[in-house]
C-alpha atoms as a PDB file:
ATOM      1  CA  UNK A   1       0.884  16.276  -4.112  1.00  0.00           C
ATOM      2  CA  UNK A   2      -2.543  15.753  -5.448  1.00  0.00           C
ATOM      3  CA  UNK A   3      -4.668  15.501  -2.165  1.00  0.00           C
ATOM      4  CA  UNK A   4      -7.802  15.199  -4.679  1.00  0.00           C
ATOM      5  CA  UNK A   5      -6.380  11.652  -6.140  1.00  0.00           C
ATOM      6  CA  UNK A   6      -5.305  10.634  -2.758  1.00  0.00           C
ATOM      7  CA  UNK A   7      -8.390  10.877  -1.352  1.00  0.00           C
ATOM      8  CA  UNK A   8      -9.786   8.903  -4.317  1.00  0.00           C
ATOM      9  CA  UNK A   9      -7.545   6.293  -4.492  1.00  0.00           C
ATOM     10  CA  UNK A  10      -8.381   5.808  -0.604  1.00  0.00           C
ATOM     11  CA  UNK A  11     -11.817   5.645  -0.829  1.00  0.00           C
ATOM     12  CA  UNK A  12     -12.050   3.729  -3.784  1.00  0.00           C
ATOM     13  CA  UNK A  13      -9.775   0.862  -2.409  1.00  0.00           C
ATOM     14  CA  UNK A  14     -11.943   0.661   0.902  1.00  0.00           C
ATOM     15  CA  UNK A  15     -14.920   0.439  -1.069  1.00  0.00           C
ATOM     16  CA  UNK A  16     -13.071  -2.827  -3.158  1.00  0.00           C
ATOM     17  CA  UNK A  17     -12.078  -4.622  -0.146  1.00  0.00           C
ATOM     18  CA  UNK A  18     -14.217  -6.837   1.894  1.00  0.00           C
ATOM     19  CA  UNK A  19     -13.791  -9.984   4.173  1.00  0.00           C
ATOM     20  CA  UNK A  20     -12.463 -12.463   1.025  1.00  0.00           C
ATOM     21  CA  UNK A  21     -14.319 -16.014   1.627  1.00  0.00           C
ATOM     22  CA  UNK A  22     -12.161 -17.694  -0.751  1.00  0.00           C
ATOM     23  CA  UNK A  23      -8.572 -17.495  -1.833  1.00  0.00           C
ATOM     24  CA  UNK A  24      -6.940 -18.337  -5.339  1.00  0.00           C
ATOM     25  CA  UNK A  25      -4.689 -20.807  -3.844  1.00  0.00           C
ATOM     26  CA  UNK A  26      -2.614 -20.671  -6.879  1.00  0.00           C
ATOM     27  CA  UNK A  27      -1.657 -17.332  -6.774  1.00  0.00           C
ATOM     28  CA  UNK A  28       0.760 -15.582  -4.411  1.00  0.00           C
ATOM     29  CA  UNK A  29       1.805 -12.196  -2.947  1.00  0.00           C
ATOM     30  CA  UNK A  30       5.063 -11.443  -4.609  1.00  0.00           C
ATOM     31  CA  UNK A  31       7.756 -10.597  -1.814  1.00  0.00           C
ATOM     32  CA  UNK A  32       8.553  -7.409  -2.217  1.00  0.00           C
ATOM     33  CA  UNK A  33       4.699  -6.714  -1.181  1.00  0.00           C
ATOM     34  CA  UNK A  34       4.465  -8.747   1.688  1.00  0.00           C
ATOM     35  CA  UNK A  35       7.428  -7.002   2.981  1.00  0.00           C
ATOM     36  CA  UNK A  36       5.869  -3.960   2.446  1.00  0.00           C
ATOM     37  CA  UNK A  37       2.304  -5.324   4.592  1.00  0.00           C
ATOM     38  CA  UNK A  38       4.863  -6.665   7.301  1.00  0.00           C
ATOM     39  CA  UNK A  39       5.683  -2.766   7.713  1.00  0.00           C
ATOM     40  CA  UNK A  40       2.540  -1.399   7.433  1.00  0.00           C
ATOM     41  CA  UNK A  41       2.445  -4.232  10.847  1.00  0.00           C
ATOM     42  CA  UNK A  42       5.758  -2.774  12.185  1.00  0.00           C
ATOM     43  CA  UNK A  43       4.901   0.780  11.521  1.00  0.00           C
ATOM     44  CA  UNK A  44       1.274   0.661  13.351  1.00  0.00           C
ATOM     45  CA  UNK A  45       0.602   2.940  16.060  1.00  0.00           C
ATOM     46  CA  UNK A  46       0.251   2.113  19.467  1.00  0.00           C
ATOM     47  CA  UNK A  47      -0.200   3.824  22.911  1.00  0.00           C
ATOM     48  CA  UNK A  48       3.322   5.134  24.228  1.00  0.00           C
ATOM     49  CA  UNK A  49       5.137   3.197  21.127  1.00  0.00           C
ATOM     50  CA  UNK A  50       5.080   0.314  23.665  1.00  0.00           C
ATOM     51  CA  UNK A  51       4.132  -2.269  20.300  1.00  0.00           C
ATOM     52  CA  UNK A  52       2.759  -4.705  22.551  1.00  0.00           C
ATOM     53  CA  UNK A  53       2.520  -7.800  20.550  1.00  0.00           C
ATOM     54  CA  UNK A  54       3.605  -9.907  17.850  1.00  0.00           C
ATOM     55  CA  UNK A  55       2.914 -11.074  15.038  1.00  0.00           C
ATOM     56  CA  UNK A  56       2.856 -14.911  13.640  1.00  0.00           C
ATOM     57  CA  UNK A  57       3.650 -15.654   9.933  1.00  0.00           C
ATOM     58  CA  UNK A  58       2.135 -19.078   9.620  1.00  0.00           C
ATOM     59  CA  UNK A  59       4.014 -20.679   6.739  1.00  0.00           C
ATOM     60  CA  UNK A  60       3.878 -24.349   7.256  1.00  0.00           C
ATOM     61  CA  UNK A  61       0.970 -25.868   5.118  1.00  0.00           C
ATOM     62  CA  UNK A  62       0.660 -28.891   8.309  1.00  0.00           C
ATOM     63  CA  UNK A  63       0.216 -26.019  10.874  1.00  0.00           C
ATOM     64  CA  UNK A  64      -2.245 -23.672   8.635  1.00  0.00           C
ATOM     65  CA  UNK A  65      -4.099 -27.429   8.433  1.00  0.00           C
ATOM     66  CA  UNK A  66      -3.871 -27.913  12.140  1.00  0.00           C
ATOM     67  CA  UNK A  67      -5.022 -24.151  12.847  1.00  0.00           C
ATOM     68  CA  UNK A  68      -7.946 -24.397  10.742  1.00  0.00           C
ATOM     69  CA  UNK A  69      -9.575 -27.312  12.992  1.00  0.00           C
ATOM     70  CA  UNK A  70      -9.724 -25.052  15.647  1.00  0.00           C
ATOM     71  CA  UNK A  71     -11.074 -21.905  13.597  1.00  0.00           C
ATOM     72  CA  UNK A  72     -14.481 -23.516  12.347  1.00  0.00           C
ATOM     73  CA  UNK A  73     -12.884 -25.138   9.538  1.00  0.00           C
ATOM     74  CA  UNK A  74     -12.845 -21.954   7.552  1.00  0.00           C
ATOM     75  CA  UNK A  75     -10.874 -22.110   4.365  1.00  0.00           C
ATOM     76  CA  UNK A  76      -9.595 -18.735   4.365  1.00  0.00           C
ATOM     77  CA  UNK A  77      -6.338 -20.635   6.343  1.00  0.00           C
ATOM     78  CA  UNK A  78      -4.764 -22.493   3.781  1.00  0.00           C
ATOM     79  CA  UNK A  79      -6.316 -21.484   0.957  1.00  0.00           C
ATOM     80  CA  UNK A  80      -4.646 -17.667   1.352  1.00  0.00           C
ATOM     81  CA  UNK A  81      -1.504 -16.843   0.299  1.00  0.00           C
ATOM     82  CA  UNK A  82      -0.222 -15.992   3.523  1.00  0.00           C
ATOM     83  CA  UNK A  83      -1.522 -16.255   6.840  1.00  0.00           C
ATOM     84  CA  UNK A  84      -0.863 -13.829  10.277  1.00  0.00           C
ATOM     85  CA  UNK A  85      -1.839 -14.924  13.749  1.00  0.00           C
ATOM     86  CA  UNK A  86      -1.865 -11.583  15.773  1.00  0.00           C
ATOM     87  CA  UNK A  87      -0.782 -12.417  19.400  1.00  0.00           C
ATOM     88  CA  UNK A  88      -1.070  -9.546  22.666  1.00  0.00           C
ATOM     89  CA  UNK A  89       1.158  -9.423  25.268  1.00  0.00           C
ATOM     90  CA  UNK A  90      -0.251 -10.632  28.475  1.00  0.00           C
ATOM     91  CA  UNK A  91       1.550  -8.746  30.719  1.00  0.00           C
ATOM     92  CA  UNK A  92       3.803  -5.804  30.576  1.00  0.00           C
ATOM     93  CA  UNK A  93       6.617  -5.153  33.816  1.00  0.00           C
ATOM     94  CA  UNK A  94       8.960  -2.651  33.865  1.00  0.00           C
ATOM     95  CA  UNK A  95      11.693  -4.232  32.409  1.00  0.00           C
ATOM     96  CA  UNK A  96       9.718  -4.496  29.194  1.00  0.00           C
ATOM     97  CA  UNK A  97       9.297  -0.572  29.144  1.00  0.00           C
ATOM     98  CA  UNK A  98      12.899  -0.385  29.918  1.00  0.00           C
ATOM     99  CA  UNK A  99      14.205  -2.284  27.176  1.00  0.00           C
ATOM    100  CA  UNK A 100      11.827   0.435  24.980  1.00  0.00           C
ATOM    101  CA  UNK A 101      13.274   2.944  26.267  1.00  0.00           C
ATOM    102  CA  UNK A 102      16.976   2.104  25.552  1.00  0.00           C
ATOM    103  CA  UNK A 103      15.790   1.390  21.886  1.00  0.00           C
ATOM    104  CA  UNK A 104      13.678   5.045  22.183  1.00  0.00           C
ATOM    105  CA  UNK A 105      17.240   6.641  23.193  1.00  0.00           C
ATOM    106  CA  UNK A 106      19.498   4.786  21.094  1.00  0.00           C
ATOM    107  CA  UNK A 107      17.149   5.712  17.756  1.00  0.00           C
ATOM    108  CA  UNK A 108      16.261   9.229  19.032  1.00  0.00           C
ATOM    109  CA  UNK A 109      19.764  10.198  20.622  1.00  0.00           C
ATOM    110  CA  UNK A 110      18.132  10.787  23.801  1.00  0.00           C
ATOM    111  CA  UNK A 111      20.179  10.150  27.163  1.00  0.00           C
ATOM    112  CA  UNK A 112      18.167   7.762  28.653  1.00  0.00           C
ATOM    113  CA  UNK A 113      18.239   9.607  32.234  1.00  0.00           C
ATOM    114  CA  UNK A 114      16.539  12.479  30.218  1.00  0.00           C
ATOM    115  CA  UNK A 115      14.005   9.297  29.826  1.00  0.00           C
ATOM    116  CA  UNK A 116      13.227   8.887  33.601  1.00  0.00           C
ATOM    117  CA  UNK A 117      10.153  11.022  33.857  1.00  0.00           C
ATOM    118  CA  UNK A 118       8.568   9.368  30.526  1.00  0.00           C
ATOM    119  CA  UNK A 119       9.380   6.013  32.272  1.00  0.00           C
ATOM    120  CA  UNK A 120       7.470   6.856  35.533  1.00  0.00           C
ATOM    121  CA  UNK A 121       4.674   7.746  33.427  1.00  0.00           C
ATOM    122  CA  UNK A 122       4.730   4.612  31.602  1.00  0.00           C
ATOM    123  CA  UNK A 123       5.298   2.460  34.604  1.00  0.00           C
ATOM    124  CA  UNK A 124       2.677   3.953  36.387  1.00  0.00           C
ATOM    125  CA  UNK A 125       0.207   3.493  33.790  1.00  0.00           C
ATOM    126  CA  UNK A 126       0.937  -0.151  33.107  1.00  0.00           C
ATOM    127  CA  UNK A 127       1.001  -0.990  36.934  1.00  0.00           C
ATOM    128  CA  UNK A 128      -2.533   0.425  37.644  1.00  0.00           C
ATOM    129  CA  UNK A 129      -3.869  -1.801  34.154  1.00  0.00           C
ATOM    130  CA  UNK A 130      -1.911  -4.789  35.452  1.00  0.00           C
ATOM    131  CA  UNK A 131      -3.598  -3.699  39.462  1.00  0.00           C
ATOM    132  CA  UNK A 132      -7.036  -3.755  37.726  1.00  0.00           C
ATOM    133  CA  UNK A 133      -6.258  -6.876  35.988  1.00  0.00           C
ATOM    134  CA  UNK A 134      -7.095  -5.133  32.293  1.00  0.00           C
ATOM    135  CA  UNK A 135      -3.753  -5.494  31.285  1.00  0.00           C
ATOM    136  CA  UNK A 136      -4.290  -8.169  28.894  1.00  0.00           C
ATOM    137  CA  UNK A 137      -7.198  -6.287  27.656  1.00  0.00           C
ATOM    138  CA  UNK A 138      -5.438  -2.809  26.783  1.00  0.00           C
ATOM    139  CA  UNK A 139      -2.592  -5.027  24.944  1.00  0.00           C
ATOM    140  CA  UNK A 140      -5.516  -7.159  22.873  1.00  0.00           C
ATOM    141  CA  UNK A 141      -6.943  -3.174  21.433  1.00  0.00           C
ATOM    142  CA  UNK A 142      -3.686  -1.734  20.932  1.00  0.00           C
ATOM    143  CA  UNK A 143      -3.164  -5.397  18.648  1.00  0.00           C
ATOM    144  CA  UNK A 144      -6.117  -4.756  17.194  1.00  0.00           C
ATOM    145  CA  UNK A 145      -5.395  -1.222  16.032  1.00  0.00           C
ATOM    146  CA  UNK A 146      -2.277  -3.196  13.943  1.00  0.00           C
ATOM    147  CA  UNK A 147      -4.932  -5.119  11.947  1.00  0.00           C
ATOM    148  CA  UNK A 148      -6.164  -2.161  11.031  1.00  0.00           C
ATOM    149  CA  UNK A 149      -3.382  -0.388   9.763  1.00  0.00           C
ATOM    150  CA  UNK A 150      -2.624  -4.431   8.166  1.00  0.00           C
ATOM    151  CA  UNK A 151      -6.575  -4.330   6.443  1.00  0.00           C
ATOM    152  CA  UNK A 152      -5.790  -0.790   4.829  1.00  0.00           C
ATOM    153  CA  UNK A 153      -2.759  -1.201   3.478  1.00  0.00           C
ATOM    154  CA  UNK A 154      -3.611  -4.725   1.967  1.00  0.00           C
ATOM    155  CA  UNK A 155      -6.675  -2.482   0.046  1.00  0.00           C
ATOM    156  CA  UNK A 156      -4.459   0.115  -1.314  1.00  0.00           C
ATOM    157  CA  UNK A 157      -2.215  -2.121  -2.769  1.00  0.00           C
ATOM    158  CA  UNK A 158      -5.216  -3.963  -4.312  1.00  0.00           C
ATOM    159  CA  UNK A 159      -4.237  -7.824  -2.013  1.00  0.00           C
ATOM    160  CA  UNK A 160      -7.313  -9.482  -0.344  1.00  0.00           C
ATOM    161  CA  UNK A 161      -7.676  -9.947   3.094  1.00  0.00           C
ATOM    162  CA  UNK A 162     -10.207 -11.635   5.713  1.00  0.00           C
ATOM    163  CA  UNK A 163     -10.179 -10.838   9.408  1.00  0.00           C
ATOM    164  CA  UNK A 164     -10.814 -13.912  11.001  1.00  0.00           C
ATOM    165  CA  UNK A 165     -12.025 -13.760  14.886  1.00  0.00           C
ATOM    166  CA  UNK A 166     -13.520 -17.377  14.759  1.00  0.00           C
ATOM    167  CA  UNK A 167     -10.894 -19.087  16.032  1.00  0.00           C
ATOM    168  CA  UNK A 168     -10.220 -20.930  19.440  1.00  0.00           C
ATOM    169  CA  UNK A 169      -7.328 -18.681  20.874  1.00  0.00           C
ATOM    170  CA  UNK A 170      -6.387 -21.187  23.551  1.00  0.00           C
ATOM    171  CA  UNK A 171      -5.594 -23.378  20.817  1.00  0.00           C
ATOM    172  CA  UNK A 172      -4.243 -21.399  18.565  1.00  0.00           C
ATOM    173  CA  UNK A 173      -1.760 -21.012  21.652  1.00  0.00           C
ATOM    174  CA  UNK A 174      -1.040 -24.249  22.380  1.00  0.00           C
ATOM    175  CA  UNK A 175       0.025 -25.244  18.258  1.00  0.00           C
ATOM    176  CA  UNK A 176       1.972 -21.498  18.166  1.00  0.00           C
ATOM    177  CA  UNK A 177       3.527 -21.711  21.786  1.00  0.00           C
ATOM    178  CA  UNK A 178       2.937 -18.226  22.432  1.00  0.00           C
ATOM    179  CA  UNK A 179       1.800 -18.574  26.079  1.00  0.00           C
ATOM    180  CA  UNK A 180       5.650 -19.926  27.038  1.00  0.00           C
ATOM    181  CA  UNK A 181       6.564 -16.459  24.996  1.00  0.00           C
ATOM    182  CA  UNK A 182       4.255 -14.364  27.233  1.00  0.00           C
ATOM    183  CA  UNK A 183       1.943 -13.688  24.301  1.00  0.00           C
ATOM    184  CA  UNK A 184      -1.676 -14.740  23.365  1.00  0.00           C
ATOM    185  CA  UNK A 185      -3.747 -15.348  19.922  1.00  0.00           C
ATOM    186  CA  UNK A 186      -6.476 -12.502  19.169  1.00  0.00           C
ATOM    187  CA  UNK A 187      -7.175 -12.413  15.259  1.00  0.00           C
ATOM    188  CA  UNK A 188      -5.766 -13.881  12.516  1.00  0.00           C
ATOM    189  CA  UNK A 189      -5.672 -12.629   9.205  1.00  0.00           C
ATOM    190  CA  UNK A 190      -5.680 -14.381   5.418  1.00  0.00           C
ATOM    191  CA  UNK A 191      -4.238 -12.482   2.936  1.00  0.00           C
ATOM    192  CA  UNK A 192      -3.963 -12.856  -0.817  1.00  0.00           C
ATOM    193  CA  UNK A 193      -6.342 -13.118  -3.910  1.00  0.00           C
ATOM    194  CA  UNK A 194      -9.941 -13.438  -4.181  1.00  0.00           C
ATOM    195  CA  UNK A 195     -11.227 -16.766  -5.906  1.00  0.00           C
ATOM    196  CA  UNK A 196     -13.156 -16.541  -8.968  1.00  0.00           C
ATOM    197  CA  UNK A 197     -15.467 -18.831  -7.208  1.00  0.00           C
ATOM    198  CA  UNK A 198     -16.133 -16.504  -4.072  1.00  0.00           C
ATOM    199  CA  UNK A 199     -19.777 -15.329  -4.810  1.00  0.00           C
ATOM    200  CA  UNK A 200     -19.634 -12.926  -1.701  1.00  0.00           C
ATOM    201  CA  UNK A 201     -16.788 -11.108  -4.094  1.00  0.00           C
ATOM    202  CA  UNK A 202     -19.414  -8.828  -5.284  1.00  0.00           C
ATOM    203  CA  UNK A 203     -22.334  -8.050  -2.663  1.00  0.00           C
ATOM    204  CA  UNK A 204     -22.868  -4.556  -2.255  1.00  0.00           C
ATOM    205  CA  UNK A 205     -21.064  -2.952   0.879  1.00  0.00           C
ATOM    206  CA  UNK A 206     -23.558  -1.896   3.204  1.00  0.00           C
ATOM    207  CA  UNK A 207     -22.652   0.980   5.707  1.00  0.00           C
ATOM    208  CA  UNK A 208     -24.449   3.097   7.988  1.00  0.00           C
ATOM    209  CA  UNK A 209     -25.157   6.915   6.597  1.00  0.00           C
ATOM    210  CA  UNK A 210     -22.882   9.206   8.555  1.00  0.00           C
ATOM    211  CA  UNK A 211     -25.570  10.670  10.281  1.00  0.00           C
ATOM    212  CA  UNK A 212     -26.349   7.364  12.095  1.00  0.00           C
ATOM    213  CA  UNK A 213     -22.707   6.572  13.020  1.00  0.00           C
ATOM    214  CA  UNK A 214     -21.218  10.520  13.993  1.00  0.00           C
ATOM    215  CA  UNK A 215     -22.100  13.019  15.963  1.00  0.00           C
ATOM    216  CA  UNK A 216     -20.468  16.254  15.952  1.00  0.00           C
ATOM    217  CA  UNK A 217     -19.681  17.934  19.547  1.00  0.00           C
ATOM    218  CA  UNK A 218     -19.478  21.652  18.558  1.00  0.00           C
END
């Protein structure tokens, strides 16, 4: 493995991508590489493995319409190739972490009474956020780590992609029906090709110098 062109490749394609203003709405991410961005989604980390959240494929052009009324009218909606509505979880009880934990033994081979310890843990944990009323809160970051692992993998295979926070959730909601499903909007993000026409295509990425971002605790 050449950990020299790795590292390349990586850097290069974070240094290509940037929020795309304005899709080719003619062209359109072949299959076989959307499935593969759907996995970098189902493959994201998250704390315990808990995944909690969902994610919203928004292929109806009348829906991507009616979204975009309630997202500042950006064009980024329809204009994109595909579009994904990242929804939390708004609450987590133990019979969610349950029905984890019987996928966690049935994929592992683990009895799931050899699970009861890891459960308490879990339980525990979730109780005190849902106590504190942050529940909602730690699901939203753990979404937002998915978008992450979503926005990298779109670079390295060289597809577009805009984060897009302005958008009215509640609405966004109400059009998905994700509050009857437990779940609630956070970020959505366009994904396809850059538009010869988006001028913002080639502004210079500007980033903080290491030494005003880090600090090193030796």
């Amino acid at each position: 493995m050449n950990t020299d062109l790795i590292r390349q490749e990586l850097s290069n394609a974070l240094a290509w991508r940037y929020a795309t203003k304005r899709f080719d709405s003619t062209r359109k991410i072949p299959e076989a590489d959307w499935l593969a961005l759907e996995n970098a989604l189902r493959m994201s980390a998250s704390s315990f493995g808990l995944q909690p959240w969902r994610f919203i494929v928004v292929k109806n052009a009348r829906v991507r319409a009616n979204l975009r009324e309630h997202a500042w009218n950006q064009p980024q909606l329809v204009e994109a190739s595909h579009l994904v509505v990242l929804a939390a979880r708004t609450s987590i009880d133990s019979q969610y972490v349950d029905e984890y934990l019987k996928l966690l033994s049935a994929e592992r081979g683990v009895p799931i009474a050899d699970l009861a310890s890891y459960r308490g843990m879990i339980v525990g944990f979730v109780e005190h956020l849902t106590s504190a009323g942050e529940i909602e809160a730690w699901t939203t970051r753990q979404t937002y780590i998915a978008l992450g692992s979503l926005l990298t993998a779109a670079a390295l295979m060289k597809i577009d992609a805009c984060p897009l926070e302005g958008i009215d959730p509640q609405q966004f909601d109400a059009i998905l029906g994700l509050a009857q499903q437990g779940y609630a909007a956070k970020v959505a993000c366009a994904l396809g090709y850059r538009s010869a026409d988006d001028l913002t295509a080639n502004n210079k990425k500007v980033r903080y110098q290491r030494n005003t971002i880090f600090s090193d605790v030796e």
